[in-house]
Protein backbone atom coordinates (compact mmCIF):
# COMPACT_ATOMS: atom_id res chain seq x y z
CA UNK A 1 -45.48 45.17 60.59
CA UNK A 2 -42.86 47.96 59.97
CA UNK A 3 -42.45 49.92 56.44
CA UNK A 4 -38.96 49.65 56.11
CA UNK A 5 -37.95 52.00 53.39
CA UNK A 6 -34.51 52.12 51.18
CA UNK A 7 -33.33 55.28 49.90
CA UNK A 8 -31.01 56.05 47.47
CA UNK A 9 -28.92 59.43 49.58
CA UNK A 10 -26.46 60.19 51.75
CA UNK A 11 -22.81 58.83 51.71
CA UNK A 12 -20.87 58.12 55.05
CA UNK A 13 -21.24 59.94 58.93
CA UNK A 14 -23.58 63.17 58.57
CA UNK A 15 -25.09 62.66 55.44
CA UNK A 16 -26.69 59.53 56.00
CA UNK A 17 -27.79 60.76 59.35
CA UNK A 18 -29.49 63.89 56.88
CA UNK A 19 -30.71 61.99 54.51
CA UNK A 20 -32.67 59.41 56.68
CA UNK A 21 -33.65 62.57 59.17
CA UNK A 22 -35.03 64.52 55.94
CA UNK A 23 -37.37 61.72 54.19
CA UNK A 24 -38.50 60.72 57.37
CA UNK A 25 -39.62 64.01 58.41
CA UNK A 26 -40.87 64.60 54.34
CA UNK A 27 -43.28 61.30 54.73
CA UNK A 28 -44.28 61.94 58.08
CA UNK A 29 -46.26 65.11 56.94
CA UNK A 30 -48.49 62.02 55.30
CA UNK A 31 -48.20 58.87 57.35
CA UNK A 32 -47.41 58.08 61.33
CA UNK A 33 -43.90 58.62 61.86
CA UNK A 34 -43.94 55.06 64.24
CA UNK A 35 -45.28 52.97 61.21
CA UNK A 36 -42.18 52.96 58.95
CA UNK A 37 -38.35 53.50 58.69
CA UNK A 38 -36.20 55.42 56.34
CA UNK A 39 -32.66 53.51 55.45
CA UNK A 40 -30.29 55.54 53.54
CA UNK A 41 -28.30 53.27 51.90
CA UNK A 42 -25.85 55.60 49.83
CA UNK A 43 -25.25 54.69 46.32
CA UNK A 44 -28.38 53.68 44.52
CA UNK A 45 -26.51 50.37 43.82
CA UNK A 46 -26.62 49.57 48.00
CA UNK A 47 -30.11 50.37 48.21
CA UNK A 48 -30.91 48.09 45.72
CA UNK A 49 -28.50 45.52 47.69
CA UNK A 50 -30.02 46.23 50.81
CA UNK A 51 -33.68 46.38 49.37
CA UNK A 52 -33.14 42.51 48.16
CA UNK A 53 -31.47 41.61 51.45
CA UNK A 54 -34.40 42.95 53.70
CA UNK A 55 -36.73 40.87 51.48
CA UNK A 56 -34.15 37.40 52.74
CA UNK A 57 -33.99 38.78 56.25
CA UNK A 58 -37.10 40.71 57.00
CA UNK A 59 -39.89 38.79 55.33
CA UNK A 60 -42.18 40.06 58.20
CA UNK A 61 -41.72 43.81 57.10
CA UNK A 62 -43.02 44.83 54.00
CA UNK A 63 -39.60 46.79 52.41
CA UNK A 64 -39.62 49.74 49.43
CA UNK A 65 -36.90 50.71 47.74
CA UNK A 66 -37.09 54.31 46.54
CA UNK A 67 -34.38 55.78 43.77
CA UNK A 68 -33.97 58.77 41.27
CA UNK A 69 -35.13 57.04 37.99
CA UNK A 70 -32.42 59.20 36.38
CA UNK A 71 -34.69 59.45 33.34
CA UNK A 72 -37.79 59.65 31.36
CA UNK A 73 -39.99 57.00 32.91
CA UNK A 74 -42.16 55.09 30.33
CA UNK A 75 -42.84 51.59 31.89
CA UNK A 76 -43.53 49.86 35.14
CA UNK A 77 -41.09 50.84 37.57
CA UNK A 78 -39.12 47.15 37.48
CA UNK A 79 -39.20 47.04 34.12
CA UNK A 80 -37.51 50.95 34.05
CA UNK A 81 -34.80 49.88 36.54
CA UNK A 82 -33.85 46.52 34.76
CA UNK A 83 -33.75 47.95 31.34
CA UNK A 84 -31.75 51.26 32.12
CA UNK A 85 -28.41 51.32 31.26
CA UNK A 86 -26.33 51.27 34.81
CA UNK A 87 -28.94 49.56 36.50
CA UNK A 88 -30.10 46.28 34.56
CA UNK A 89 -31.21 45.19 38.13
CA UNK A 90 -33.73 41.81 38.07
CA UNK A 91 -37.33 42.32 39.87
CA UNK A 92 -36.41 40.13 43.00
CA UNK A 93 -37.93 37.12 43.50
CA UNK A 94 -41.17 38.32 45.80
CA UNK A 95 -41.19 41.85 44.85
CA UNK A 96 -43.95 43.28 44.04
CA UNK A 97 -44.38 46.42 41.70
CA UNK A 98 -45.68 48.32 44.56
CA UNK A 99 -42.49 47.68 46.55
CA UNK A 100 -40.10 49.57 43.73
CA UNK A 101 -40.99 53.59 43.61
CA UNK A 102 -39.12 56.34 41.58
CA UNK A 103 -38.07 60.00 42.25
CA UNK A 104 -38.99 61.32 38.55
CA UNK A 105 -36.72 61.99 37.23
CA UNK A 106 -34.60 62.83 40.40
CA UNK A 107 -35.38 63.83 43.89
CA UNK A 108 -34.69 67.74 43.09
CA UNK A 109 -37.52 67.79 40.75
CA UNK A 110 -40.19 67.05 43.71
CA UNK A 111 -38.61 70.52 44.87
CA UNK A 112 -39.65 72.37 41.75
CA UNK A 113 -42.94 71.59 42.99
CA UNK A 114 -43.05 74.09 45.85
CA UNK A 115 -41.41 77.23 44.88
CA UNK A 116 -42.42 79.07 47.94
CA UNK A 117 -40.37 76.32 49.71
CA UNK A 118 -37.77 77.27 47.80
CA UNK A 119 -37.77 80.86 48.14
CA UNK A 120 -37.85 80.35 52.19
CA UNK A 121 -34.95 78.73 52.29
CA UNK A 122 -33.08 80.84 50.02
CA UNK A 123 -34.40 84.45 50.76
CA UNK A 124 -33.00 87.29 49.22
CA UNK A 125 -32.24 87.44 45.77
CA UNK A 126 -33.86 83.89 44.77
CA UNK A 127 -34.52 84.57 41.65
CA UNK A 128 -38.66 82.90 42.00
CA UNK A 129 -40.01 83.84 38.45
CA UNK A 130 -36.68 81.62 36.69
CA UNK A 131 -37.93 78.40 37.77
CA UNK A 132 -39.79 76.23 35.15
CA UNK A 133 -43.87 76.03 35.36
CA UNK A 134 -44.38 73.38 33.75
CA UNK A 135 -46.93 71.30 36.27
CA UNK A 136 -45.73 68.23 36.31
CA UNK A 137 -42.37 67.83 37.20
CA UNK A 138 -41.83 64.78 35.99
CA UNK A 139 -41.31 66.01 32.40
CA UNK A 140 -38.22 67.55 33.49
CA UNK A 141 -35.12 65.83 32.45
CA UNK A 142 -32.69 65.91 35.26
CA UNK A 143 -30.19 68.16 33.81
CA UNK A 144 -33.19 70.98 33.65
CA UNK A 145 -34.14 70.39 37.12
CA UNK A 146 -30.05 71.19 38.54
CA UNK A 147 -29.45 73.64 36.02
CA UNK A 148 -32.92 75.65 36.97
CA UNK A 149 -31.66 75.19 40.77
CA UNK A 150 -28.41 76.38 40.93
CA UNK A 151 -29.53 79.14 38.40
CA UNK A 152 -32.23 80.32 40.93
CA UNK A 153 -29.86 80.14 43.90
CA UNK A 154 -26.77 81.39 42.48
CA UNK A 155 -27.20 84.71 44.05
CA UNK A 156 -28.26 83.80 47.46
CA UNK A 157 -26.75 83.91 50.84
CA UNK A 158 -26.63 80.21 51.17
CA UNK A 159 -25.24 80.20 47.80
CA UNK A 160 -25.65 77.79 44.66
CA UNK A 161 -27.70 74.65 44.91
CA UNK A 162 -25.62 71.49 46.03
CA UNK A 163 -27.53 68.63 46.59
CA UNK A 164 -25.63 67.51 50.24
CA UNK A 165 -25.68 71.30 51.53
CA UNK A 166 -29.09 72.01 50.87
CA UNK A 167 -30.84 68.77 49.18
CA UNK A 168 -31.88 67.61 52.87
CA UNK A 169 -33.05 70.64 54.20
CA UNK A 170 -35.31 71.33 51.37
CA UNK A 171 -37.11 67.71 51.44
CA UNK A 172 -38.06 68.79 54.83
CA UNK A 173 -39.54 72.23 53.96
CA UNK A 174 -41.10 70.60 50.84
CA UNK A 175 -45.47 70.23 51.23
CA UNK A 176 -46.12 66.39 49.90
CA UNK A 177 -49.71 67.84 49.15
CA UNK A 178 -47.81 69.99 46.32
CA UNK A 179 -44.98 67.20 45.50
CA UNK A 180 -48.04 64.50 44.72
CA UNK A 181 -49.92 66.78 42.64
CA UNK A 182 -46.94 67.37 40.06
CA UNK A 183 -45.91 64.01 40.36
CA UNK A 184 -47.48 60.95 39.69
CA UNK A 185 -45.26 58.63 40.89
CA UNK A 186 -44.81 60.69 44.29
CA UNK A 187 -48.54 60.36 44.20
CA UNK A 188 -48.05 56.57 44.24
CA UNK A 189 -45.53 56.16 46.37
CA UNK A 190 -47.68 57.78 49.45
CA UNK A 191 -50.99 55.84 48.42
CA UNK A 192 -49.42 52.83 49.07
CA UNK A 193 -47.21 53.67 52.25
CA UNK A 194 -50.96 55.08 53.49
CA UNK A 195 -52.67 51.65 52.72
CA UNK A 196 -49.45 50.25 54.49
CA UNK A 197 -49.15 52.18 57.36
CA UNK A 198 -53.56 52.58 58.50
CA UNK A 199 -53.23 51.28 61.85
């Protein structure tokens, strides 16, 4: 059985190809890079699309979909994603809850996690002490997270934070150890690929 796993990231050509190469390489710190597969599917919309079709076509894989929950997340991730406004999407029939997994409250915040990450990538003139500390990252609504990002990075070589320039690069420098720890549902989402993946 393969982990087949639908991400919300990347667009058309090279970003896809980044976005699949950088969560791949992210989860693989954790479990065997054989045992699953990353899908970027784009918008969050087509991951959703191609979440429920891999459930019709692939019923011998077990399939995850993974998306930014965009906000505050109070409930059981189904529930989140078919009450938020823009989503309203219906827990497929089959689906599990461990099969639906959220970046909290969007992928950037698993960065804020590891701010020594962060200040390799960027080098001089990262500006380290402006980043929140809260501990758990999840508490920080998404317009925080960019805002603290750019901020940090805005005098850098490599410039101010944009998410396809820099977003994929980062997810591979990232330590999951640190990202699970301030995250909760990060911390989920690797439990169960583990119990998935044990050979």
């Amino acid at each position: 059985m393969t982990v087949r796993i639908y991400v919300e990231g990347g667009f058309e050509g090279s970003t896809k190809s980044n976005c699949r190469k950088a969560f791949s390489t992210f989860l693989a710190k954790v479990i065997r890079p054989e045992s699953f597969k990353v899908i970027a599917s784009g918008s969050r919309t087509q991951a959703f699309q191609d979440f429920c079709s891999a459930l019709r076509q692939r019923p011998g894989d077990y399939n995850i979909l993974l998306v930014d929950s965009e906000i505050a997340v109070t409930k059981r991730p189904w529930q989140h994603l078919g009450e938020r406004e823009g989503d309203n999407w219906p827990q497929p029939e089959g689906a599990t809850d461990e099969q639906a997994h959220l970046m909290v409250q969007v992928m950037e915040a698993w960065f804020l996690a590891d701010h020594d990450a962060l200040e390799t990538f960027y080098g001089q003139d990262f500006l380290r002490n402006s980043l929140p500390r809260q501990r758990n990252v999840e508490s920080l609504e998404k317009r925080r997270v960019f805002e603290s990002l750019r901020h940090a990075s805005r005098n850098t070589q490599k410039g101010t934070y944009h998410k396809t320039r820099h977003g994929f690069e980062l997810l591979e420098l990232i330590a999951p150890t640190l990202v699970r720890a301030s995250s909760s549902h990060a911390d989920k989402l690797f439990s169960v690929l583990t119990e998935r993946t044990i050979s």
